[in-house]
N, C-alpha and C. Protein backbone atom coordinates (compact mmCIF):
# COMPACT_ATOMS: atom_id res chain seq x y z
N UNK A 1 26.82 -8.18 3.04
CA UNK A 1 26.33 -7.55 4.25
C UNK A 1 25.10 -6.70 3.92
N UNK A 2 23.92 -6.96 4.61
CA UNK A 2 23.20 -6.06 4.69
C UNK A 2 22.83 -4.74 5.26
N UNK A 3 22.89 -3.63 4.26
CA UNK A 3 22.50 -2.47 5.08
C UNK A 3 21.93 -2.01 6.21
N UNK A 4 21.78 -1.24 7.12
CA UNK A 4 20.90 -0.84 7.99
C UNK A 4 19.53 -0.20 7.49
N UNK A 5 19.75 0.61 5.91
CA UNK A 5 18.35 1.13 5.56
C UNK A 5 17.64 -0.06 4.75
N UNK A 6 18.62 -1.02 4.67
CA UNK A 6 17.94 -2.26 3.44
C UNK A 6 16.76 -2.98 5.30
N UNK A 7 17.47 -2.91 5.92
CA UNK A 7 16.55 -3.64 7.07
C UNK A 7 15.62 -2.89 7.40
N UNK A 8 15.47 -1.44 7.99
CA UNK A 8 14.59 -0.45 8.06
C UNK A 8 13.74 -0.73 7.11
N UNK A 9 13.44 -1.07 5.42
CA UNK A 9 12.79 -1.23 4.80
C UNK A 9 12.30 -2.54 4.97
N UNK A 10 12.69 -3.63 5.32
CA UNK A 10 12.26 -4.94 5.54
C UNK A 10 11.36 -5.12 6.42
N UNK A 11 11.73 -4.54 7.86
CA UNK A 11 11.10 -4.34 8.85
C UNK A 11 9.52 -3.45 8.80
N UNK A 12 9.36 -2.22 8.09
CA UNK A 12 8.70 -1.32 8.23
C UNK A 12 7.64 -1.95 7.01
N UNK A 13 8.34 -2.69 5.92
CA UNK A 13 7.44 -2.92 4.72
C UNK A 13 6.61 -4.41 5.44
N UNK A 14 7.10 -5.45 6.50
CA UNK A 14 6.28 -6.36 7.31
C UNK A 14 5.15 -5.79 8.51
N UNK A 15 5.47 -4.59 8.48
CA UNK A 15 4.82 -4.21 10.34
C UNK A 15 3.69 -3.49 8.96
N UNK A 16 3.84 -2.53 8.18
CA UNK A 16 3.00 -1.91 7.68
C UNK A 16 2.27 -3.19 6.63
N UNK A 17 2.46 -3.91 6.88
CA UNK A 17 1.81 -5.45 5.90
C UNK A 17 0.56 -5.63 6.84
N UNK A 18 1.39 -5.71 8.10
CA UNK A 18 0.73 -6.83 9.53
C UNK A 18 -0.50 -5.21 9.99
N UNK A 19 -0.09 -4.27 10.03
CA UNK A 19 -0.77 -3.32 10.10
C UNK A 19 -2.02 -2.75 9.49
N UNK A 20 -1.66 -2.85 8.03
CA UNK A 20 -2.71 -2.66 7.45
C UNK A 20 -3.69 -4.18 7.28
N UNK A 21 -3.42 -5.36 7.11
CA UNK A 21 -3.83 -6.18 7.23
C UNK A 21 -4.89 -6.02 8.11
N UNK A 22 -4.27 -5.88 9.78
CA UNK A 22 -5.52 -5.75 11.12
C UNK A 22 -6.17 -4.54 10.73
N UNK A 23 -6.21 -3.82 10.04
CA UNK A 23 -6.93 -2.68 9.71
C UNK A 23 -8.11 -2.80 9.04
N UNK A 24 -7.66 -4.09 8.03
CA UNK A 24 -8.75 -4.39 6.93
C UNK A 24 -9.51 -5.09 7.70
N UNK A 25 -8.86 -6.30 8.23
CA UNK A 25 -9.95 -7.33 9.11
C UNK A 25 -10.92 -6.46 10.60
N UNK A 26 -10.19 -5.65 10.70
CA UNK A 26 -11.41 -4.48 11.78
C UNK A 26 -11.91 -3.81 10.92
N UNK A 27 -12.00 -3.46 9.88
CA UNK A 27 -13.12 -2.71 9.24
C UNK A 27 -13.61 -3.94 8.30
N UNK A 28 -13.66 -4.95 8.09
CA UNK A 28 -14.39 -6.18 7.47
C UNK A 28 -15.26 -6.37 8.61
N UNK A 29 -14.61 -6.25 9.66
CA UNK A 29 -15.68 -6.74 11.34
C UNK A 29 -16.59 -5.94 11.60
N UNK A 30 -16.09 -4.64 10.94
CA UNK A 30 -17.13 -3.24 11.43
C UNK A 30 -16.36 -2.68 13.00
N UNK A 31 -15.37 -3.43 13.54
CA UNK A 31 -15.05 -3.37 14.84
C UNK A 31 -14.46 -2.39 15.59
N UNK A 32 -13.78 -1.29 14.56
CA UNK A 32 -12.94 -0.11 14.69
C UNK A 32 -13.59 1.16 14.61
N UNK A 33 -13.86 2.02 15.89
CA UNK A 33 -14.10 2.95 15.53
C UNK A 33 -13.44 4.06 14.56
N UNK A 34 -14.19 5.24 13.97
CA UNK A 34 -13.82 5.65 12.91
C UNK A 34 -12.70 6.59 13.27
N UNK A 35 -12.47 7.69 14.32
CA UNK A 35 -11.86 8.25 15.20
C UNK A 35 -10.45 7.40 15.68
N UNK A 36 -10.10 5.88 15.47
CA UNK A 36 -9.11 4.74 15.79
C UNK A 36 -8.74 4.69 14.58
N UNK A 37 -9.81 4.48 13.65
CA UNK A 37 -9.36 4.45 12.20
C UNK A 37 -8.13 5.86 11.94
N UNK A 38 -8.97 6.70 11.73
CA UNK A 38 -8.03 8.14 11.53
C UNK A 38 -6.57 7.70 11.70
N UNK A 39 -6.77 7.83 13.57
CA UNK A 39 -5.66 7.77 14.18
C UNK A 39 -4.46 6.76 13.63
N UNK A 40 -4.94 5.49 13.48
CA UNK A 40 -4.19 4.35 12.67
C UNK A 40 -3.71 5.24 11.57
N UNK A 41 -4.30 5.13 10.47
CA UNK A 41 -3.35 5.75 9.07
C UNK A 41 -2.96 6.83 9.49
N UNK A 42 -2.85 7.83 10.14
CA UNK A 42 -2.10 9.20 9.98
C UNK A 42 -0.89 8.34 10.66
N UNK A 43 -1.16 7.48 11.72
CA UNK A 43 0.42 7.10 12.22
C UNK A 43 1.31 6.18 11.15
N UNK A 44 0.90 5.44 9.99
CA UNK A 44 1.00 4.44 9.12
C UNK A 44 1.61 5.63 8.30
N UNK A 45 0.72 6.68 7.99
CA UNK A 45 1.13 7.37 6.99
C UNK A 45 2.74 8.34 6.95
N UNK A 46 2.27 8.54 9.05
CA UNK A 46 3.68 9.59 9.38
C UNK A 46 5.02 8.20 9.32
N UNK A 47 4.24 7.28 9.85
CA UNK A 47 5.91 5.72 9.98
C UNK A 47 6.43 5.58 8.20
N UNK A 48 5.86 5.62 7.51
CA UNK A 48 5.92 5.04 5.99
C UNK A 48 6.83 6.73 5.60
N UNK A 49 6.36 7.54 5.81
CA UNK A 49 7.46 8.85 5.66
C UNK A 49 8.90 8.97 5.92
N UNK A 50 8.48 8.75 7.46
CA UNK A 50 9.91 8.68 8.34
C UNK A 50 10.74 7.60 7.56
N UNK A 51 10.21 6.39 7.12
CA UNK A 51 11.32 5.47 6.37
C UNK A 51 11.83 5.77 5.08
N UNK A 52 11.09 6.36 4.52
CA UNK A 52 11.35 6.76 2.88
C UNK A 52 12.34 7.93 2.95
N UNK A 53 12.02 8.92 4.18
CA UNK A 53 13.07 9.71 4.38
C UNK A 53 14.27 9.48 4.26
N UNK A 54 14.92 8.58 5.74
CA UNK A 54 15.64 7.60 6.10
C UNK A 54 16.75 6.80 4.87
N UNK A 55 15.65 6.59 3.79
CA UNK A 55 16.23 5.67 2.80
C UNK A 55 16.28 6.57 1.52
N UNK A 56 16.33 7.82 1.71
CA UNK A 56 15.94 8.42 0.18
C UNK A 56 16.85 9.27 0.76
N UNK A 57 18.05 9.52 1.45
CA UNK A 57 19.21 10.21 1.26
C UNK A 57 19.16 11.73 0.76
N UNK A 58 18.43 12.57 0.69
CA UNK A 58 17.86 14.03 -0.18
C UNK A 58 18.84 14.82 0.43
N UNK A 59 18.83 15.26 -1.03
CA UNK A 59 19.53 17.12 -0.61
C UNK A 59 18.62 18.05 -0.33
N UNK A 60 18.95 19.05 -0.21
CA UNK A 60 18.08 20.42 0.40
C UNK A 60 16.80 20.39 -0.88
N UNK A 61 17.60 20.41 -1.87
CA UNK A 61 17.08 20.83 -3.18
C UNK A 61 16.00 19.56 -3.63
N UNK A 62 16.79 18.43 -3.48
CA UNK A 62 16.04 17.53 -4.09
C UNK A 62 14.62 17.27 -2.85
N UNK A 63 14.67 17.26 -1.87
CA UNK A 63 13.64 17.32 -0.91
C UNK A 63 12.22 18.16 -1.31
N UNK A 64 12.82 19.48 -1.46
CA UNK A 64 11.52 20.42 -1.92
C UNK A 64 11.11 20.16 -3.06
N UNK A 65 11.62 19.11 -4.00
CA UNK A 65 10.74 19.18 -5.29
C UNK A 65 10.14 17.37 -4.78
N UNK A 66 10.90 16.91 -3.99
CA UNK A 66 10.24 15.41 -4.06
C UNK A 66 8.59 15.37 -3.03
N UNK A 67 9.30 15.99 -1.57
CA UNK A 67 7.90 16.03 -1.05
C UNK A 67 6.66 16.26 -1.11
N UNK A 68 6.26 17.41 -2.06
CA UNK A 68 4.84 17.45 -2.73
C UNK A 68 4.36 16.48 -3.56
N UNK A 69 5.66 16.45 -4.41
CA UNK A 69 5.38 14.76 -5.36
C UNK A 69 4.52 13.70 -4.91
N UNK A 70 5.71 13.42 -3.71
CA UNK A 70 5.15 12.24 -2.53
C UNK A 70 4.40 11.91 -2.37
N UNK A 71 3.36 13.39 -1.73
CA UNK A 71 2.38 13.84 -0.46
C UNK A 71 1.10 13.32 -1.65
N UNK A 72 0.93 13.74 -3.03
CA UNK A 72 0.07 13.85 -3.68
C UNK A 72 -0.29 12.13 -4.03
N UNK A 73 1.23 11.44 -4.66
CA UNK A 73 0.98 9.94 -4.78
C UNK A 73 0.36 9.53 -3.48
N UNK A 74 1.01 9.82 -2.56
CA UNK A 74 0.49 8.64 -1.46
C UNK A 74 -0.90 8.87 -1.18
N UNK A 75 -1.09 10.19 -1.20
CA UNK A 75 -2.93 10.41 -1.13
C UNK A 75 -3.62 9.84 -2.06
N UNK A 76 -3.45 9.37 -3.70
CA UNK A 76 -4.13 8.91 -4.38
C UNK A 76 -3.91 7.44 -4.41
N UNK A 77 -2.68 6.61 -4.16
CA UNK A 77 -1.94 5.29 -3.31
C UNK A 77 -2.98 5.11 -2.38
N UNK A 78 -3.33 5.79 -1.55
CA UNK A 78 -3.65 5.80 -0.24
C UNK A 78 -5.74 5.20 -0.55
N UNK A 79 -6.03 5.90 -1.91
CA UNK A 79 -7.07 5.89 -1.85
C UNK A 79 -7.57 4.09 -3.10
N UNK A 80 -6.30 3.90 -3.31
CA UNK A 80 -6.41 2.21 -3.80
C UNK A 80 -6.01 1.58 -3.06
N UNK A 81 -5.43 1.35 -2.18
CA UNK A 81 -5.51 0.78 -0.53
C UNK A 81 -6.96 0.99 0.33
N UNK A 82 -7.42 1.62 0.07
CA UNK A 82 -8.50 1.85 0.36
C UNK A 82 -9.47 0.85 -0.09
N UNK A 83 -9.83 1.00 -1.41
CA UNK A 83 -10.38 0.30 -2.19
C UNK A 83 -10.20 -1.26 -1.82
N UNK A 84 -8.68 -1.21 -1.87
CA UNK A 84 -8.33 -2.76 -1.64
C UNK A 84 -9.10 -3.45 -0.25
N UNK A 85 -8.99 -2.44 0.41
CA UNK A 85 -9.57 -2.67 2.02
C UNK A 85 -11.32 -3.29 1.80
N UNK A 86 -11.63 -2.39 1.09
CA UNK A 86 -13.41 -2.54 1.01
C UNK A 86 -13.25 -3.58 -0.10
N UNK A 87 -12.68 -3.91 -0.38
CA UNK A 87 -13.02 -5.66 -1.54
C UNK A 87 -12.61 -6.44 -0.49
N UNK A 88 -11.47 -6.61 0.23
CA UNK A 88 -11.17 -7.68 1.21
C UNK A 88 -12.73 -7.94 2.23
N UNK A 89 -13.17 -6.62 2.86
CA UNK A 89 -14.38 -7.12 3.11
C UNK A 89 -15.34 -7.22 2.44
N UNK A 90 -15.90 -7.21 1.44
CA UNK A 90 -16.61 -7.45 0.57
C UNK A 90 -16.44 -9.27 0.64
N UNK A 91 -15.55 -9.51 0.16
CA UNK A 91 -14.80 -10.79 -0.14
C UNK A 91 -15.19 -11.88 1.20
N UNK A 92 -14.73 -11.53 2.85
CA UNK A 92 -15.43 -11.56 4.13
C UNK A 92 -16.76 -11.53 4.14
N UNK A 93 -17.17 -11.00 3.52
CA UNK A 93 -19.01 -10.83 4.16
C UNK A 93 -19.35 -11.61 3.04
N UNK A 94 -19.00 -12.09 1.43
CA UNK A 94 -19.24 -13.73 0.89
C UNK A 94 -18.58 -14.48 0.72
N UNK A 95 -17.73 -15.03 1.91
CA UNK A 95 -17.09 -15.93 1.70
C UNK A 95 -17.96 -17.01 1.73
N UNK A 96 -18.66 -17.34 2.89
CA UNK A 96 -19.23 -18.69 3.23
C UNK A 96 -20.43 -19.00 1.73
N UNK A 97 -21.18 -18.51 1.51
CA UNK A 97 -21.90 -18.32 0.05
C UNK A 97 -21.47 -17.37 -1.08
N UNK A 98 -20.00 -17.52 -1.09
CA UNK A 98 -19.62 -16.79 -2.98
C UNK A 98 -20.60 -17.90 -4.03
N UNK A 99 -20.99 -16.58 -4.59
CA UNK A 99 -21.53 -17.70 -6.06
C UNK A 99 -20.58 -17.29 -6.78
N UNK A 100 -20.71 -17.66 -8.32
CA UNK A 100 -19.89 -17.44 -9.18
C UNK A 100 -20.12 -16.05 -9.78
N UNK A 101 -21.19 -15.57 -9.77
CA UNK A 101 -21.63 -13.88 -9.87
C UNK A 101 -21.03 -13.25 -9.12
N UNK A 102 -21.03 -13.54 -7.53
CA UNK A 102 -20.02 -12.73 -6.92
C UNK A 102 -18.70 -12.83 -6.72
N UNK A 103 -17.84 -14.08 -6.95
CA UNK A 103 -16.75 -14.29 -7.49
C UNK A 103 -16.14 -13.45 -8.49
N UNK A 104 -16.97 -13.38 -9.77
CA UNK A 104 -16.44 -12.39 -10.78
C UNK A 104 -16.41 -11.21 -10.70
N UNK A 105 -17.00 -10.82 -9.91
CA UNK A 105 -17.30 -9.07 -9.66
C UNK A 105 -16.31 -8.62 -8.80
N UNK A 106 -15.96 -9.76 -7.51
CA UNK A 106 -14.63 -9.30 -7.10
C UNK A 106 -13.61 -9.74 -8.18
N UNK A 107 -13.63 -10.69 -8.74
CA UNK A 107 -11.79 -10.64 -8.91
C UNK A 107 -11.62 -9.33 -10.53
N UNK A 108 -13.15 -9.00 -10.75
CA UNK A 108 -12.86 -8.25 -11.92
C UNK A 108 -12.33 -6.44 -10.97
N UNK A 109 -12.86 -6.21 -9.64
CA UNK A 109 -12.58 -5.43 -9.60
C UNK A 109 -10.94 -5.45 -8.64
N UNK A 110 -10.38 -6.93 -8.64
CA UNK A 110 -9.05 -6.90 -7.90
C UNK A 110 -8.48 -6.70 -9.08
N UNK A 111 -8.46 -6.71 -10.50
CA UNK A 111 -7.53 -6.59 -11.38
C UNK A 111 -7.80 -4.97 -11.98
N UNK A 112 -9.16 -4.40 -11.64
CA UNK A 112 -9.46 -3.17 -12.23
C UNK A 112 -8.38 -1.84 -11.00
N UNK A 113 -8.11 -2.54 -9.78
CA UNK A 113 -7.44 -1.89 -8.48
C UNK A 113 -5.96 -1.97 -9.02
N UNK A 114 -5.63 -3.31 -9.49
CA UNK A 114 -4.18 -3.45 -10.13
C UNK A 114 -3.78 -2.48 -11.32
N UNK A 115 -4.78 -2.88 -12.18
CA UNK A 115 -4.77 -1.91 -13.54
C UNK A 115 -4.48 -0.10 -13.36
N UNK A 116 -5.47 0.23 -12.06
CA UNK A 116 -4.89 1.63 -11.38
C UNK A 116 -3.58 1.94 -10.77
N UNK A 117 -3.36 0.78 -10.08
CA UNK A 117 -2.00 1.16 -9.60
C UNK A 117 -0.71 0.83 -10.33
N UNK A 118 -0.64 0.78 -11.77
CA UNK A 118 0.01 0.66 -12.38
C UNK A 118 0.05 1.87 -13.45
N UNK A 119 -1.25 2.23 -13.02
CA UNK A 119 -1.87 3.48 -14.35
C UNK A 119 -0.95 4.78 -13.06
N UNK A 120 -0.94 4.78 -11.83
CA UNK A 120 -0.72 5.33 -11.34
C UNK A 120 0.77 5.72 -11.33
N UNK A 121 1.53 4.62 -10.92
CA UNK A 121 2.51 4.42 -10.87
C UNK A 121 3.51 5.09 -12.65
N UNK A 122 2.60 4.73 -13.46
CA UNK A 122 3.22 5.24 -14.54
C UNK A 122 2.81 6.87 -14.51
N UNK A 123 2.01 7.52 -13.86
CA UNK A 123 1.28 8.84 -13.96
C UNK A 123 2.56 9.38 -13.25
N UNK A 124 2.70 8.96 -12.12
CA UNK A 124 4.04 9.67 -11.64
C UNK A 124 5.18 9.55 -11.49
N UNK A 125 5.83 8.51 -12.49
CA UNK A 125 7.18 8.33 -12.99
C UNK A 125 8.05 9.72 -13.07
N UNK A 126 7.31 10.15 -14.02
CA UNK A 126 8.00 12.02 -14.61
C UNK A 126 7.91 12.43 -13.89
N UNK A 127 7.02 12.65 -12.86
CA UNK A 127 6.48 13.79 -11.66
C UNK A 127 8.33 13.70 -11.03
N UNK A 128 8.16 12.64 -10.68
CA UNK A 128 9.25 12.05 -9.80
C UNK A 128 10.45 11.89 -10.16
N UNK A 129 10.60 11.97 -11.74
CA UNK A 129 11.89 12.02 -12.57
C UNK A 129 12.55 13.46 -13.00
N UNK A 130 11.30 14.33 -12.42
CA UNK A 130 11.81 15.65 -12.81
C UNK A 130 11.92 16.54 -11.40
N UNK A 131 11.93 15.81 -10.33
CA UNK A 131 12.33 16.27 -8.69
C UNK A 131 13.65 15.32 -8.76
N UNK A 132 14.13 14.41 -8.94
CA UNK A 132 14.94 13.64 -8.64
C UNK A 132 15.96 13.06 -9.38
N UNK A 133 16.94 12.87 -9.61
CA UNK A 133 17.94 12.06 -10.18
C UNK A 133 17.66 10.67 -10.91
N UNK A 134 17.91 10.13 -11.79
CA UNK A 134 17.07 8.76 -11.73
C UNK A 134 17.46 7.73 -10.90
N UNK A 135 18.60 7.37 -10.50
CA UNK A 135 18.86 6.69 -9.07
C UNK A 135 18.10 6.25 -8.05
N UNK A 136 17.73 8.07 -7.93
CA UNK A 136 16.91 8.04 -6.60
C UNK A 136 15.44 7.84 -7.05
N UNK A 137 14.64 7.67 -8.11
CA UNK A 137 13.64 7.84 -8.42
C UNK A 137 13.59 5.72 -7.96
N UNK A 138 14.80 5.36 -9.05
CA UNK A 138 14.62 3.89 -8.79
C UNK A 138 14.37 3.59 -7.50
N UNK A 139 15.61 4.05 -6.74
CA UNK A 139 15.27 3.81 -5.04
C UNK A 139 13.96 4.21 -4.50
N UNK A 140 13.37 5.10 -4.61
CA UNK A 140 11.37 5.60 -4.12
C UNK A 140 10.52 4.15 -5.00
N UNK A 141 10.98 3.93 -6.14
CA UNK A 141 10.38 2.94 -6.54
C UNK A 141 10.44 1.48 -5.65
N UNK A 142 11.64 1.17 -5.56
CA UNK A 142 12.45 -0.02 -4.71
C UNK A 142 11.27 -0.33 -3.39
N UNK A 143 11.37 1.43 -2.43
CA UNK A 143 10.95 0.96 -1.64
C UNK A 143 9.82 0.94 -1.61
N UNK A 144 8.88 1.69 -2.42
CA UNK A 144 7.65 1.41 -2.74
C UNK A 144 6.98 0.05 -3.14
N UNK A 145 7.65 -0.60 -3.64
CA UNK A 145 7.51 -1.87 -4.19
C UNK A 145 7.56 -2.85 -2.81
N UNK A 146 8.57 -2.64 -2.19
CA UNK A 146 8.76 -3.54 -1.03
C UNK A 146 7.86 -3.53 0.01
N UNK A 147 7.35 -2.58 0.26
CA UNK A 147 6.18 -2.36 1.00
C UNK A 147 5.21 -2.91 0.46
N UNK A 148 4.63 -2.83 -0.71
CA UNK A 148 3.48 -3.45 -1.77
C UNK A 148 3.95 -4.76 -1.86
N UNK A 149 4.92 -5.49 -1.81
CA UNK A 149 5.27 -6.90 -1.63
C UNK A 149 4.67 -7.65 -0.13
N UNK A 150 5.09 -6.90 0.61
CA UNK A 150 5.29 -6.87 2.20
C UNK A 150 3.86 -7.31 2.21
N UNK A 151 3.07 -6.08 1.90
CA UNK A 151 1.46 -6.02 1.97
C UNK A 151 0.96 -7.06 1.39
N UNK A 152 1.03 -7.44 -0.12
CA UNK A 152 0.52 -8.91 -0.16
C UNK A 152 0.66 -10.06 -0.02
N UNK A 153 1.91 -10.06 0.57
CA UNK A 153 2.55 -11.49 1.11
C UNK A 153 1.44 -11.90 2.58
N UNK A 154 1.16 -10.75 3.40
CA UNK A 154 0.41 -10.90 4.48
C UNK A 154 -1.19 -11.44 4.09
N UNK A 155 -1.36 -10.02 2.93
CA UNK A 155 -2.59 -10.66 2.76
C UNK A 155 -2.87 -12.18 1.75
N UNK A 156 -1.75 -12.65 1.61
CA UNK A 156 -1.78 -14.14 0.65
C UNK A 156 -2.02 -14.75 1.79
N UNK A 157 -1.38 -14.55 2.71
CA UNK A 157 -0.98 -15.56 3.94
C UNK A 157 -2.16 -15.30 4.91
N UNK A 158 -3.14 -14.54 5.10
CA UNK A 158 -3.86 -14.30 5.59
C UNK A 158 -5.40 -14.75 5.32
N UNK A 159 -5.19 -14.21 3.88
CA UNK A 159 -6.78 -14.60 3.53
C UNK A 159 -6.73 -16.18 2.69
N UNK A 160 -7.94 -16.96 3.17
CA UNK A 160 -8.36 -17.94 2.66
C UNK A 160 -8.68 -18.14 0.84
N UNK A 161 -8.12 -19.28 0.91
CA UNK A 161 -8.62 -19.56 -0.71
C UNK A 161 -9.99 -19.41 -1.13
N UNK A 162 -10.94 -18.98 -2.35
CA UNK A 162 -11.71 -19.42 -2.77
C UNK A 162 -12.34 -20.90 -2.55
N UNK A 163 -13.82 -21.43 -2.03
CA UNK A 163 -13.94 -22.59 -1.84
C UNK A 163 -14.29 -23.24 -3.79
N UNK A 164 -13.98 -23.68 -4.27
CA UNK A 164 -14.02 -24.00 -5.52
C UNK A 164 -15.10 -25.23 -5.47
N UNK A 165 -16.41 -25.01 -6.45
CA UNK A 165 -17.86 -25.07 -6.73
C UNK A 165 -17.99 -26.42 -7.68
């Protein structure tokens, strides 16, 4: 049987896939004002809270040492999503003429974005191991991951192959 928070995470890690996805392709378009923009991630940012809440079970105690933790990853998270966003259009604005110069420059900087969020992810292991139980650290991981699954499953399924030269 599946949980109710195992679905909450299923659900929230596809809508925030499908979400940020239309986010990237309106700012690949130029189409979103910046003021819509805002508005979008602070609500992405407050929905992605509310679930981790939800699924991260906290005590009084463990709350006040996890939430700053959080607040700090997801702002620097927040700013390789970012990144990721401006290569997807990058990627959009040469698709129809990629050469092989600009081929390499993106995929060197899709693995230099990976290489961070792994550099990251290990930066705040401890942060997060010394607010939390290790249980619960696995579980912030879990659902962190599922969301980052969520997200590139959309964008696999979304963006077009390389036309190969």
């Amino acid at each position: 049987m599946v949980k109710r928070n195992t679905i909450s995470v299923i659900l929230f890690s596809g809508l925030i896939a499908l979400l940020m996805f239309t986010f990237s392709v309106a700012v690949a378009q130029d189409k979103s004002p910046e003021s819509t923009a805002a508005i979008f991630i602070q609500k992405i940012k407050a929905d992605k809270k509310l679930l981790v809440a939800e699924n991260m079970q906290l005590t009084e105690s463990e709350a006040k040492a996890f939430w700053p933790v959080y607040q700090t990853y997801q702002n620097e998270l927040f700013l390789l999503r970012a990144r990721t966003a401006r290569l997807i259009k990058d990627y959009a604005d040469n698709y129809d003429n990629l050469t092989n110069a600009k081929a390499r420059k993106l995929l060197d900087e899709m693995v230099n974005i990976e290489s961070l969020r792994v550099k990251l992810n290990k930066t705040y292991l401890p942060k997060f191991r010394k607010a939390l139980p290790e249980t619960k650290v696995a579980r912030y991981y879990q659902i962190e991951n599922k969301i980052n699954a969520a997200l590139y499953s959309e964008f696999a399924e979304k963006i077009p192959l390389v036309e190969s030269k």
